[in-house]
N, C-alpha and C. Protein backbone atom coordinates (compact mmCIF):
# COMPACT_ATOMS: atom_id res chain seq x y z
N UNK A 1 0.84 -1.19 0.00
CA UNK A 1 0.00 0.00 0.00
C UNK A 1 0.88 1.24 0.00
N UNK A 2 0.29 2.22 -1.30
CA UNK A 2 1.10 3.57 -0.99
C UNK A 2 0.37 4.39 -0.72
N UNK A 3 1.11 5.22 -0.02
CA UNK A 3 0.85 6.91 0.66
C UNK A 3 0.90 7.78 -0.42
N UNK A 4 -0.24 8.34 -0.24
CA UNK A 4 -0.06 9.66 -1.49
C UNK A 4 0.96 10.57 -1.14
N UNK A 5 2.01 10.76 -2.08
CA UNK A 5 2.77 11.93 -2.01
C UNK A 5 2.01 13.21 -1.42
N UNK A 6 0.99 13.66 -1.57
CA UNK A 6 0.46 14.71 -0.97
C UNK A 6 0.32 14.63 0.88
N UNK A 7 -0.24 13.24 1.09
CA UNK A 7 -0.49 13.11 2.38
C UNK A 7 0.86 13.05 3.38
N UNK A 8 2.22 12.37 2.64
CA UNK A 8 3.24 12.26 2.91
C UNK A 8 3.77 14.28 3.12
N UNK A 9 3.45 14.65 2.66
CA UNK A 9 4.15 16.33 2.49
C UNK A 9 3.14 16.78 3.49
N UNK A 10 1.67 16.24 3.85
CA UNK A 10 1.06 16.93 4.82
C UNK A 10 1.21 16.64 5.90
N UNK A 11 1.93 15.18 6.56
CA UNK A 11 2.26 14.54 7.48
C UNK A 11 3.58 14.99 8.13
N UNK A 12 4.30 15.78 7.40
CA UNK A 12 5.74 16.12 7.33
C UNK A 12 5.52 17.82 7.78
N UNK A 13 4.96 18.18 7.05
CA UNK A 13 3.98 19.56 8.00
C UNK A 13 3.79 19.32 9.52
N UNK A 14 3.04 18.71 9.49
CA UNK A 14 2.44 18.36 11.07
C UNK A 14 3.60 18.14 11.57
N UNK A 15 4.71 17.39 11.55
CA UNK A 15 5.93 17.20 12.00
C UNK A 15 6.74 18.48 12.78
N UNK A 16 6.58 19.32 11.25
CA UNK A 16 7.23 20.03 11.56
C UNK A 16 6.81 21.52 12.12
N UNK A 17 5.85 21.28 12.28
CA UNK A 17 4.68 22.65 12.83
C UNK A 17 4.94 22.77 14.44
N UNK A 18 5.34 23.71 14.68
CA UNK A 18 5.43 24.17 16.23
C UNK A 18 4.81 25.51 16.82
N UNK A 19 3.37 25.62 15.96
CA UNK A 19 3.15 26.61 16.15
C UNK A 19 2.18 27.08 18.08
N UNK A 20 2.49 25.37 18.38
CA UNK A 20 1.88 25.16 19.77
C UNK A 20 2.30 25.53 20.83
N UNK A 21 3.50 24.82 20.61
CA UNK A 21 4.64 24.83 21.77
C UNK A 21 4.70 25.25 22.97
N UNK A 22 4.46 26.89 22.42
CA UNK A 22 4.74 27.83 23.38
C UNK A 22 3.29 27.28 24.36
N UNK A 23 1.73 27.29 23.79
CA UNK A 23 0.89 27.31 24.58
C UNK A 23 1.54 26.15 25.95
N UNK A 24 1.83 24.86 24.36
CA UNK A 24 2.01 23.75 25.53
C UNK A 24 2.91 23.67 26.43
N UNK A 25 3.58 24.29 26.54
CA UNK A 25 4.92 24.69 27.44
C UNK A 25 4.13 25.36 28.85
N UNK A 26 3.66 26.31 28.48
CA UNK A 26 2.55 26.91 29.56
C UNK A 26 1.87 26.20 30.24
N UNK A 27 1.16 25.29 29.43
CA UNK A 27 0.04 24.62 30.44
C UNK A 27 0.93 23.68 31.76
N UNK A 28 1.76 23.68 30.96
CA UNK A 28 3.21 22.06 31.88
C UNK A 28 3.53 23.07 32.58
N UNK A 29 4.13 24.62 32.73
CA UNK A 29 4.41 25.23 33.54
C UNK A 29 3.63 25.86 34.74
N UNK A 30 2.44 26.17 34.50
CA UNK A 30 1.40 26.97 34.97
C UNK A 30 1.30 26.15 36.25
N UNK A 31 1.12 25.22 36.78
CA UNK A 31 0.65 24.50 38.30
C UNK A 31 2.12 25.01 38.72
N UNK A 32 3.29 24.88 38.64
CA UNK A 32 4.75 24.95 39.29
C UNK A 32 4.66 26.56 39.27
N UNK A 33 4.31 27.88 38.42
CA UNK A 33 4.41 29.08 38.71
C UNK A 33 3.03 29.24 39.69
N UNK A 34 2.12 28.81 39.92
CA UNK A 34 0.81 28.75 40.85
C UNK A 34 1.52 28.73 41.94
N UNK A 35 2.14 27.31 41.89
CA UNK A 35 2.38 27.25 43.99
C UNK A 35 3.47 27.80 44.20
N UNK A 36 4.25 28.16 43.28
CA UNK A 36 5.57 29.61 44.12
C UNK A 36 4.86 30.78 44.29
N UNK A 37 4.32 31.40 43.47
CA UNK A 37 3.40 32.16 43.85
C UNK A 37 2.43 32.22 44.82
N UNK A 38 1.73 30.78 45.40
CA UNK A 38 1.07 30.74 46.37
C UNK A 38 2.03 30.77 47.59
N UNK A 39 3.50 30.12 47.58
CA UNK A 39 3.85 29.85 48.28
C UNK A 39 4.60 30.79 48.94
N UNK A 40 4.88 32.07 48.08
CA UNK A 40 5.62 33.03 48.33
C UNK A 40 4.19 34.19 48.70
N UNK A 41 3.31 34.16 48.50
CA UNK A 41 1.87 34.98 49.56
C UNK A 41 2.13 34.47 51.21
N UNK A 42 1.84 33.08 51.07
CA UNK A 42 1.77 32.43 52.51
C UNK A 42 2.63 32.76 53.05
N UNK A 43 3.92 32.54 52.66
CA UNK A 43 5.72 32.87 53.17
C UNK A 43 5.67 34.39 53.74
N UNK A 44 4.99 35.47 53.32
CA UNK A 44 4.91 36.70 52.84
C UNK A 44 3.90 37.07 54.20
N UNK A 45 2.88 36.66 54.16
CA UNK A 45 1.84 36.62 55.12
C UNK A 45 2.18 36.55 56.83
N UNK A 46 2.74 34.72 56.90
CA UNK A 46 3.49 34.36 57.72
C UNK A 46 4.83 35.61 58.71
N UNK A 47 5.44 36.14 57.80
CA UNK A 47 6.40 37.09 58.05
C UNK A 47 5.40 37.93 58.72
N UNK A 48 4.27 38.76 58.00
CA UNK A 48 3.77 39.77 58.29
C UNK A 48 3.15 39.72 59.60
N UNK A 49 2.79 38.06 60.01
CA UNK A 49 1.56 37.54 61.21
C UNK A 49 2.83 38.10 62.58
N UNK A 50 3.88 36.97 61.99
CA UNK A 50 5.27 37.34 62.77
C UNK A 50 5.54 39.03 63.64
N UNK A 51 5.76 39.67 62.69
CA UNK A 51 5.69 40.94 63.10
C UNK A 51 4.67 41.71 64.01
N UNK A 52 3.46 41.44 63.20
CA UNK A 52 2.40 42.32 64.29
C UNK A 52 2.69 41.61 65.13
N UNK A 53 2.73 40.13 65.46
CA UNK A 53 1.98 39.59 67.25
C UNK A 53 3.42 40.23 67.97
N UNK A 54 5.08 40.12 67.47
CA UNK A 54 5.55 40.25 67.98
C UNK A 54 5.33 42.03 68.79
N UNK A 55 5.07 43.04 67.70
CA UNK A 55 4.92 44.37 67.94
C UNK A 55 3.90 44.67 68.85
N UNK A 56 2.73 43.45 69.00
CA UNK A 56 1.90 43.78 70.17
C UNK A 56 2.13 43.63 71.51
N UNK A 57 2.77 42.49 71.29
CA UNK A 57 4.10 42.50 72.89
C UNK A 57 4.46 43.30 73.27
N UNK A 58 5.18 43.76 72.55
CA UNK A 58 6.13 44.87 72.96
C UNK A 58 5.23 46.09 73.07
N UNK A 59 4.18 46.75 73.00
CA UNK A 59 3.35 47.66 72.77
C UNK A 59 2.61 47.19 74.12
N UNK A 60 2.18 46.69 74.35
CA UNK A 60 1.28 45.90 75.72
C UNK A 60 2.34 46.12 76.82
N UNK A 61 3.60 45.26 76.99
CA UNK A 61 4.56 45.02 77.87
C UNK A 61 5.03 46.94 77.85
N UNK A 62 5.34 47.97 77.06
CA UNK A 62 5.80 48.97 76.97
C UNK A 62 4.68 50.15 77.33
N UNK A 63 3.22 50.05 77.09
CA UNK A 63 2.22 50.78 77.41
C UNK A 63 2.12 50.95 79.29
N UNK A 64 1.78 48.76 79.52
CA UNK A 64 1.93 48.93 80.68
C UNK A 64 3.05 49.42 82.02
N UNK A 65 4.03 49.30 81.34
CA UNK A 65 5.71 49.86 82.25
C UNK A 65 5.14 51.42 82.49
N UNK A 66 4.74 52.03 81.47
CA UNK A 66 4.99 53.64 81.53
C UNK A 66 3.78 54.15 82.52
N UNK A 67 2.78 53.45 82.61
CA UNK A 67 1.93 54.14 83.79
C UNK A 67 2.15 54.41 85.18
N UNK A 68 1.89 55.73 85.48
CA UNK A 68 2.16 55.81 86.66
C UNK A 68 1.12 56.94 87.58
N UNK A 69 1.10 57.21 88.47
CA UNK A 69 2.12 56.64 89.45
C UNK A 69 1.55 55.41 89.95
N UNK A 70 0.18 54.48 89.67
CA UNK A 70 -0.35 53.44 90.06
C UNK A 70 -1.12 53.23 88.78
N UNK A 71 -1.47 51.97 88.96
CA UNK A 71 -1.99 51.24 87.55
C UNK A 71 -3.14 51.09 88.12
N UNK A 72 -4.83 50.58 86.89
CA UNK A 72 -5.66 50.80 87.47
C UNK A 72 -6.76 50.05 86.65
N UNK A 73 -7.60 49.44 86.48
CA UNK A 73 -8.43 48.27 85.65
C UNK A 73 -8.66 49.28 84.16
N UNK A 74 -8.96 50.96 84.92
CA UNK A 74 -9.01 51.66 83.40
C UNK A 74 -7.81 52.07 82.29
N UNK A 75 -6.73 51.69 83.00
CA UNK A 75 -5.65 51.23 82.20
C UNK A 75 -5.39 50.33 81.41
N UNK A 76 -5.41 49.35 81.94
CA UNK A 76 -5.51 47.96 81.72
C UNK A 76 -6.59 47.98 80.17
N UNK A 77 -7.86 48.90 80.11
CA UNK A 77 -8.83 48.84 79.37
C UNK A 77 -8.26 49.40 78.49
N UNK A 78 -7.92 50.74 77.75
CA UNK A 78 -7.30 51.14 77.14
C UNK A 78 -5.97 50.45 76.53
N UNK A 79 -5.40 49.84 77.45
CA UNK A 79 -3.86 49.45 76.77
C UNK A 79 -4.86 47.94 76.09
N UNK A 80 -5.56 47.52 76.35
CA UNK A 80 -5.97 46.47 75.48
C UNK A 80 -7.15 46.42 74.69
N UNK A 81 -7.75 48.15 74.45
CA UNK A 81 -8.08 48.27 73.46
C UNK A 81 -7.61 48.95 72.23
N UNK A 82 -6.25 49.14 72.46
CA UNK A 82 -5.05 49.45 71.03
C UNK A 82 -4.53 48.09 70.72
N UNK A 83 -5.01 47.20 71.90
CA UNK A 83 -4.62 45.64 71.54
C UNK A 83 -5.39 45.48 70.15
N UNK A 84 -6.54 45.52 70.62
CA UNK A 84 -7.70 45.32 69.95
C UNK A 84 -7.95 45.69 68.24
N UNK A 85 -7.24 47.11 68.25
CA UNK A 85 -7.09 47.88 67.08
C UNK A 85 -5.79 47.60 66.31
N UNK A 86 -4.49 47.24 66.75
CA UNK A 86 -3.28 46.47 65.97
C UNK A 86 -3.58 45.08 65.42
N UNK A 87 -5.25 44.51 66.52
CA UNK A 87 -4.74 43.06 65.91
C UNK A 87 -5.58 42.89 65.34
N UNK A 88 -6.60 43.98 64.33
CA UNK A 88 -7.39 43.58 64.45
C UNK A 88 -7.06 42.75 62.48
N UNK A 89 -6.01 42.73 61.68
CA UNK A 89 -5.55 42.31 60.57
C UNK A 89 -6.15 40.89 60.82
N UNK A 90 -5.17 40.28 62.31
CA UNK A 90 -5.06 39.33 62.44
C UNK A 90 -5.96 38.31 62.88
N UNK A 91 -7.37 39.35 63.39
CA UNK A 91 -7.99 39.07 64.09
C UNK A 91 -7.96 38.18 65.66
N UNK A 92 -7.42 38.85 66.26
CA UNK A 92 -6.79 38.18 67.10
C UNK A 92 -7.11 38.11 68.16
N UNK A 93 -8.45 38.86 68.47
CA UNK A 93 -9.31 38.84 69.93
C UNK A 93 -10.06 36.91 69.85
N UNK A 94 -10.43 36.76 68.16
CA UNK A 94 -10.51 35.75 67.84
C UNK A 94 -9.88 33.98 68.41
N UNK A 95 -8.60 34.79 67.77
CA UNK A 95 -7.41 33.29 66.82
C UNK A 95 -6.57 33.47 67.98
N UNK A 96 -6.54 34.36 69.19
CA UNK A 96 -5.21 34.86 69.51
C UNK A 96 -5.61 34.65 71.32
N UNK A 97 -4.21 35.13 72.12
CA UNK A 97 -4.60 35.29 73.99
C UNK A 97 -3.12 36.42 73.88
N UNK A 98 -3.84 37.30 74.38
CA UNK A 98 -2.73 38.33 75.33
C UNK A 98 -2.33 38.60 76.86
N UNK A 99 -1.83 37.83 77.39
CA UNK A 99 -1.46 37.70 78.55
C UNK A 99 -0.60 38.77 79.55
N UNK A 100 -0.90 39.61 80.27
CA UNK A 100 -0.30 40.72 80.84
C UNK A 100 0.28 40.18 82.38
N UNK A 101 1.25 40.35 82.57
CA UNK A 101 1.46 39.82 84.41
C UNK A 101 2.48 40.96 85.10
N UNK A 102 1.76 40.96 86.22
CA UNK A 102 2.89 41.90 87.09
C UNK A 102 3.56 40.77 87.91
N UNK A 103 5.18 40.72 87.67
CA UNK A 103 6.10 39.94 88.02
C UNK A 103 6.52 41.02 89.19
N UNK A 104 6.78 40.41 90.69
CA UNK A 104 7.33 40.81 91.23
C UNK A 104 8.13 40.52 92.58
N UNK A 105 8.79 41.11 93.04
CA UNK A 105 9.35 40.07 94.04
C UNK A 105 8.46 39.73 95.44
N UNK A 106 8.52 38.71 95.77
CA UNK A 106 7.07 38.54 97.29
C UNK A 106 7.72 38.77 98.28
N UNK A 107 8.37 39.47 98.76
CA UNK A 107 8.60 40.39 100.03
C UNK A 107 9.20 39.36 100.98
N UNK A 108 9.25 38.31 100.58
CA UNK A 108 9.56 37.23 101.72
C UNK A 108 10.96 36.75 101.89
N UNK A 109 11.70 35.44 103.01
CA UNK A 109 13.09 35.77 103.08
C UNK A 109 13.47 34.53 103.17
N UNK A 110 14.85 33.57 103.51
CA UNK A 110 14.94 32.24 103.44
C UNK A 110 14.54 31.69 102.14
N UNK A 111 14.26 30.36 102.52
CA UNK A 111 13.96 29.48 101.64
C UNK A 111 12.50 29.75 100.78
N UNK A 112 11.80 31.09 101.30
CA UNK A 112 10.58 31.09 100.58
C UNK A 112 10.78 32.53 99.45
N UNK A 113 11.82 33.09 99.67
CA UNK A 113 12.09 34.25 98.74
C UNK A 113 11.99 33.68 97.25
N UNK A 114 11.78 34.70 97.13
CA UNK A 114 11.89 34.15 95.14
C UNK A 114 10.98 35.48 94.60
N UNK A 115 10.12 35.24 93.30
CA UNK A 115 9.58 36.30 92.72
C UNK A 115 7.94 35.68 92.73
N UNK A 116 7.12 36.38 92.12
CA UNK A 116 5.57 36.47 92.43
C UNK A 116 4.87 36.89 91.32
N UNK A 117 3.55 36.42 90.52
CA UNK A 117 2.50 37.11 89.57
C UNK A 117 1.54 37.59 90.77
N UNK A 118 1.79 39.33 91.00
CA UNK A 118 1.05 39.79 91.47
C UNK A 118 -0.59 40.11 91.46
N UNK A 119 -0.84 40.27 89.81
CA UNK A 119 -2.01 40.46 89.37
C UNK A 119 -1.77 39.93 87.78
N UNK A 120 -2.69 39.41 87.13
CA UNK A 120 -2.49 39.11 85.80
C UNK A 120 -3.99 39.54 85.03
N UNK A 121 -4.19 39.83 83.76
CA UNK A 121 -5.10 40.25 83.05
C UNK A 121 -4.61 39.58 81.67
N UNK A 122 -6.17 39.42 80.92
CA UNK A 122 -6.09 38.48 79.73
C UNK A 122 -6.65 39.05 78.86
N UNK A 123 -6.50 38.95 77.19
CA UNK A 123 -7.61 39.48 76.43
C UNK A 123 -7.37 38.17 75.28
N UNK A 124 -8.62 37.93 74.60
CA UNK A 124 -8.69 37.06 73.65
C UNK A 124 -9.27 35.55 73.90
N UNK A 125 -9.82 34.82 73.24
CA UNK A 125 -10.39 33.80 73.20
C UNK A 125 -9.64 32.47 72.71
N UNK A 126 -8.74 32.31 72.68
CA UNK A 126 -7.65 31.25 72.61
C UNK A 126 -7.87 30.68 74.06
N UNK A 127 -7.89 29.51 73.79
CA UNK A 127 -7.86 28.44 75.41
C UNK A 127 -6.00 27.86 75.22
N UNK A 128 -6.04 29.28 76.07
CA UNK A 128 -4.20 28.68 75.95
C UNK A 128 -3.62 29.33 77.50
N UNK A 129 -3.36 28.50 78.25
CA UNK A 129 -2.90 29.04 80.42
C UNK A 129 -1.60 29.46 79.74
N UNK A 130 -1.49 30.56 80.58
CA UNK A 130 0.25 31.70 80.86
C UNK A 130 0.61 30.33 81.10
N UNK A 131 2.24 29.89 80.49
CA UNK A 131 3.62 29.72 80.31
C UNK A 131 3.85 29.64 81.82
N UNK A 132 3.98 30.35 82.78
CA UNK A 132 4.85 30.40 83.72
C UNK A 132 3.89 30.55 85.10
N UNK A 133 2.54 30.71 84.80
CA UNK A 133 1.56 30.23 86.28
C UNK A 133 0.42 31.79 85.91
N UNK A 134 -0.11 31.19 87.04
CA UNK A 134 -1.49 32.32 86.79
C UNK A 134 -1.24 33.43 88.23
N UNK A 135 -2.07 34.39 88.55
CA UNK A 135 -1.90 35.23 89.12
C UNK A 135 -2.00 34.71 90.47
N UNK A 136 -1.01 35.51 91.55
CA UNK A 136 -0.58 34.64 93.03
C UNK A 136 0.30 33.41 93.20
N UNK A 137 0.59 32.78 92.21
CA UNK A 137 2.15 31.84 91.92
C UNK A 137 3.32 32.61 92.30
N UNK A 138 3.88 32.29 93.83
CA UNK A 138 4.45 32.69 94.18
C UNK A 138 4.31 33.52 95.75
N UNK A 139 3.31 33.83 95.53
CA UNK A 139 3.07 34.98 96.80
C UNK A 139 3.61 34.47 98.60
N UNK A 140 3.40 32.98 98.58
CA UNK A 140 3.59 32.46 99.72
C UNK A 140 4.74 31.41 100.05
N UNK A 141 5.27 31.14 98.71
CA UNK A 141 6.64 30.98 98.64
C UNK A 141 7.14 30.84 97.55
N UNK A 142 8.22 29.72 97.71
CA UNK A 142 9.44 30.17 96.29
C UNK A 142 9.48 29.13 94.77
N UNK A 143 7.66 29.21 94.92
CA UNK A 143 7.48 28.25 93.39
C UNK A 143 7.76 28.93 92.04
N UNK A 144 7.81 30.44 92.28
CA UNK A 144 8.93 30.97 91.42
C UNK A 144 9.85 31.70 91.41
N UNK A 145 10.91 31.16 92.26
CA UNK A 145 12.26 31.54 92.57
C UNK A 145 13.22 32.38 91.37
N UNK A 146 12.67 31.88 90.60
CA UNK A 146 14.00 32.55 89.60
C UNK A 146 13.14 33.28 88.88
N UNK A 147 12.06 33.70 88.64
CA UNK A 147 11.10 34.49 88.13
C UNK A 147 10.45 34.05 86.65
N UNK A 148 9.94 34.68 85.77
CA UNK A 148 9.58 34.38 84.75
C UNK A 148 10.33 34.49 83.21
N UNK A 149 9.89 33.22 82.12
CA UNK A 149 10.62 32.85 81.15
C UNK A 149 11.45 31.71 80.75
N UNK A 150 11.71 31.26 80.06
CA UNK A 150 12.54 30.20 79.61
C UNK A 150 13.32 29.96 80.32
N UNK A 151 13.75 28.53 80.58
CA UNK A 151 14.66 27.83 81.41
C UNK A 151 16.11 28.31 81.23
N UNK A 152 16.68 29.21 82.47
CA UNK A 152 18.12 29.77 82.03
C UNK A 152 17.83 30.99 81.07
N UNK A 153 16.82 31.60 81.08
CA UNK A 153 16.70 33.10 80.67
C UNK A 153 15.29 34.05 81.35
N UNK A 154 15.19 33.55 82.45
CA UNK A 154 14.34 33.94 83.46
C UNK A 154 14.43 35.26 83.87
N UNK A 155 13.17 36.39 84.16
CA UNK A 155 13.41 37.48 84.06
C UNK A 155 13.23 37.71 85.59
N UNK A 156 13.74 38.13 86.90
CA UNK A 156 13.08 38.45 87.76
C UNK A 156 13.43 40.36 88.28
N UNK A 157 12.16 40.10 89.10
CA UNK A 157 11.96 41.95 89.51
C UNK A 157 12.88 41.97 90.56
N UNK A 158 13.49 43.37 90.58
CA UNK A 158 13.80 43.70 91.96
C UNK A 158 12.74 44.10 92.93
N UNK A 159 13.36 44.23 94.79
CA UNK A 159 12.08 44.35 95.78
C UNK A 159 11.74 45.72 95.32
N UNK A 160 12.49 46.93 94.79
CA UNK A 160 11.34 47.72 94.62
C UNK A 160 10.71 48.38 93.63
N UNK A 161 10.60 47.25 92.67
CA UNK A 161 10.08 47.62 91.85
C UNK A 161 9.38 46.81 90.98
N UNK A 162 8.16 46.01 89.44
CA UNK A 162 8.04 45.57 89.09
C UNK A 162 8.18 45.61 87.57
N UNK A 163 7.85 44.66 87.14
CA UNK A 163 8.33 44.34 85.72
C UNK A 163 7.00 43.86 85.46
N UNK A 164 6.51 43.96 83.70
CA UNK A 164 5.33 44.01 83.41
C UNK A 164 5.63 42.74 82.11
N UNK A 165 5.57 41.53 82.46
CA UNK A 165 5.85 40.71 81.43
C UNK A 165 4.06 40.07 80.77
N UNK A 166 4.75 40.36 79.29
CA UNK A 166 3.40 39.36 78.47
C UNK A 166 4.21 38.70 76.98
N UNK A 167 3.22 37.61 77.09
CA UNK A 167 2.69 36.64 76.32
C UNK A 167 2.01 36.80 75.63
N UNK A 168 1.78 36.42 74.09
CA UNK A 168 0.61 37.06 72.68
C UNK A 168 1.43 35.10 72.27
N UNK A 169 0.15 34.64 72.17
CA UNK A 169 -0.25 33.38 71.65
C UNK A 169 -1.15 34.02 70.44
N UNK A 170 -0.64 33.06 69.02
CA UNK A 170 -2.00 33.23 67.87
C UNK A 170 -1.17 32.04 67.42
N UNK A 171 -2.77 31.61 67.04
CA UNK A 171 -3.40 30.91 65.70
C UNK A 171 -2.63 31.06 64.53
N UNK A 172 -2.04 30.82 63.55
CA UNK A 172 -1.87 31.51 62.72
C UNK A 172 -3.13 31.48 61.70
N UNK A 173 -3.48 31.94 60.93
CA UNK A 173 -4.73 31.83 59.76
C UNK A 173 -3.79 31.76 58.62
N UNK A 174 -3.70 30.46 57.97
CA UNK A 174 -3.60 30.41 56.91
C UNK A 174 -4.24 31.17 55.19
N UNK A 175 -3.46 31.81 54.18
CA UNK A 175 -4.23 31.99 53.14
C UNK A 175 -4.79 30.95 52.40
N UNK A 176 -4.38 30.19 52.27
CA UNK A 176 -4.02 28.67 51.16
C UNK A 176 -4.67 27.28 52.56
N UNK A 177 -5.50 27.03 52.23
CA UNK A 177 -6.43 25.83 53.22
C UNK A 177 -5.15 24.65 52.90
N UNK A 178 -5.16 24.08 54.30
CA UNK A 178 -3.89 22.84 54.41
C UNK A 178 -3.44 23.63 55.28
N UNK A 179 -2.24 22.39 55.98
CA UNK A 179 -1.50 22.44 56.86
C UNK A 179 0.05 22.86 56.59
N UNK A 180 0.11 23.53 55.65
CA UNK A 180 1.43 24.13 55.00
C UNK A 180 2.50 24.42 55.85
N UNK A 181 1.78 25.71 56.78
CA UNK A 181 2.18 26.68 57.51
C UNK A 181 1.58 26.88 58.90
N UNK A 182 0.81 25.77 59.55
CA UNK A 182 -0.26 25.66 60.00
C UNK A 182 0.68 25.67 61.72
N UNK A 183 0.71 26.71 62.11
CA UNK A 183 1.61 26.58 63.38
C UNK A 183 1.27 27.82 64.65
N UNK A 184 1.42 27.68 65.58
CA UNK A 184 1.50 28.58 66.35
C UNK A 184 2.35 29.66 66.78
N UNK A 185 1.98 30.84 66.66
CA UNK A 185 2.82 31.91 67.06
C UNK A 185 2.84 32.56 68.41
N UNK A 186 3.94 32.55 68.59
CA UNK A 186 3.86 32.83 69.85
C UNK A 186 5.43 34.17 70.80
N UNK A 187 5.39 35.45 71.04
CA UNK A 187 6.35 36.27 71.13
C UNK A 187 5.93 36.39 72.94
N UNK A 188 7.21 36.80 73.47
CA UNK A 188 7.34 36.99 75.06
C UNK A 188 8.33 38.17 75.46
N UNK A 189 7.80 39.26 75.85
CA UNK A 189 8.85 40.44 76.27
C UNK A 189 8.58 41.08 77.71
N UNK A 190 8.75 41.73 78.01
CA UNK A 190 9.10 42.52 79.53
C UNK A 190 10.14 43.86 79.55
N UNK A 191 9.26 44.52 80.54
CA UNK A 191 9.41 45.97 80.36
C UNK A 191 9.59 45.80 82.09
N UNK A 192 10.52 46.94 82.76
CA UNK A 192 10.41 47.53 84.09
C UNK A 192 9.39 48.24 83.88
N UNK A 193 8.66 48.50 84.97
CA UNK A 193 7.72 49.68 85.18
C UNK A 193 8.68 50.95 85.23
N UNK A 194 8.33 52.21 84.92
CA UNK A 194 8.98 53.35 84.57
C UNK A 194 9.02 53.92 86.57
N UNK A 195 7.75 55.34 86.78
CA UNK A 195 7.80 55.65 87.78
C UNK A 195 6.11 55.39 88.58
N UNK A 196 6.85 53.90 88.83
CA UNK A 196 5.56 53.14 89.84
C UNK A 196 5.75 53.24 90.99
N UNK A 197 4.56 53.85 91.96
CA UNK A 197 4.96 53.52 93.27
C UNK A 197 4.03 52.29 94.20
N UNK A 198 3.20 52.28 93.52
CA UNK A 198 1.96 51.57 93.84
C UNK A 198 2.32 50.59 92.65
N UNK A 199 2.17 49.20 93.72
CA UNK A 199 2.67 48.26 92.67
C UNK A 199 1.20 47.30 92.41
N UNK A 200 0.08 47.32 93.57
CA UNK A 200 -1.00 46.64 93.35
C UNK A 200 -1.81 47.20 92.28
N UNK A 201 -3.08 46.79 91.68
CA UNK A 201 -3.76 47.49 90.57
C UNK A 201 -4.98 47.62 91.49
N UNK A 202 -5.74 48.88 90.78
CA UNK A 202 -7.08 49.13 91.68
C UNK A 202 -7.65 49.11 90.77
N UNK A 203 -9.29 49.36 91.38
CA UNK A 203 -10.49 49.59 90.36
C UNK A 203 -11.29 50.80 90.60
N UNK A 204 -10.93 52.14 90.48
CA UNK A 204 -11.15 53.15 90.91
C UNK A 204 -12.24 53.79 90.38
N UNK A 205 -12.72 53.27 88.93
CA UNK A 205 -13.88 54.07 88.35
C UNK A 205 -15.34 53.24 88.74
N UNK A 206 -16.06 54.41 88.64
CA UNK A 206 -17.80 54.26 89.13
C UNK A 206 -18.85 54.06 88.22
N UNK A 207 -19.45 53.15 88.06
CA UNK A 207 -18.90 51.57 88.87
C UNK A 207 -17.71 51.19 88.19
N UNK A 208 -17.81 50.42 88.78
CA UNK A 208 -16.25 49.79 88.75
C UNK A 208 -16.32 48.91 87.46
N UNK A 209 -15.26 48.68 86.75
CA UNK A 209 -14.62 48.38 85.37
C UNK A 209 -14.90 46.67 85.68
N UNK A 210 -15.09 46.09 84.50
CA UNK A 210 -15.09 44.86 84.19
C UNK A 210 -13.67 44.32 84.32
N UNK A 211 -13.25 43.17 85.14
CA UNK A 211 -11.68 43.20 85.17
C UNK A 211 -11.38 41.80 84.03
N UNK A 212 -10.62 41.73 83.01
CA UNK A 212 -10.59 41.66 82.33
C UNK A 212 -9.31 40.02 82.98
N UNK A 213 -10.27 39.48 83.52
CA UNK A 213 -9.12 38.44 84.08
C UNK A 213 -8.87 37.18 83.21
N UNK A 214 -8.24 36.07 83.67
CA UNK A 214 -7.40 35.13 82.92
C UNK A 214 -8.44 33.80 83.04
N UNK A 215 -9.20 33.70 83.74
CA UNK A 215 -10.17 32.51 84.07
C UNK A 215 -10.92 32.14 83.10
């Protein structure tokens, strides 16, 4: 059986026709430029989650140091409603827990000296307990001797004065559904109080302020 010379010259066309290529090259490329691109949003995101929770630390831990000359539940309200307004990208009254503690030393001597969570305050809906104990750990003896923070980088107060340490736990929220990036964030800082003389917190306004506790 022969091939028509014509069909042979049209077969040889098709051969040599590349007028596709380029599309088909694309389509083989297009899923591999998708997920760098996805992957470099998430990457991108991630960084950004990074930053705020860490900047709210430090904004919380630095708000509360500077009050003076006594701290007071309507403090407390204010410094955690700029909480409220930095996180709110992240949504983080949500996804998130902001943990405030007055670290300080418990007045006591011997074997029961050590440091103390004088008062602690919470904001956010994360079911996640302070790292280092809840408020009154410490007061009656030396269950926290070396004060608060990581093992061998423990922060403690001097007797006259306190230190205002917090904790910002989040969620992270993924852009891209899956477990990619799917992790917890979590930043820890501490500030001295500036010029405190009154180291307990009151509730001075009428009526009195909702106290915004850790329970």
């Amino acid at each position: 059986m022969r091939i028509a010379p014509s069909k042979i010259k049209h077969l040889q066309a098709l051969v040599k026709d590349n007028s596709g290529l380029a599309l088909l090259e694309f389509a083989m490329g297009l899923p591999l430029f998708l997920a760098l691109a996805l992957g470099g949003l998430e990457f991108a995101n991630l960084a950004t989650s990074h930053m705020r929770v860490s900047q709210i630390a430090m904004t919380v831990a630095d708000n509360a140091a500077r009050v003076d000359p006594a701290i007071d539940e309507a403090d407390i309200h204010e410094i955690f409603s700029a909480v409220s307004l930095m996180g709110e990208p992240l949504d983080l009254e949500a996804n998130g827990r902001v943990i405030l503690s007055s670290l300080q030393h418990n007045g006591l001597t011997g074997s029961d000296e050590g440091q103390m969570i004088n008062w602690q305050r919470c904001l956010g809906d994360l079911a996640v307990e302070p790292a280092y104990g809840k408020e009154g750990k410490g007061k009656t003896g030396a269950s926290l001797r070396d004060g608060m923070g990581p093992t061998g980088k423990e922060i403690a107060a001097d007797p006259s004065t306190a230190v205002m340490f917090v904790e910002v736990v989040y969620d992270y929220q993924q852009l891209i559904p899956g477990k990619l990036f799917s992790r917890q964030i979590r930043y820890e800082t501490a500030f001295n109080v500036r010029s405190r003389d009154v180291f307990d917190i009151s509730n001075s306004s009428s009526p009195a302020l909702i106290v915004k506790s850790c329970a």
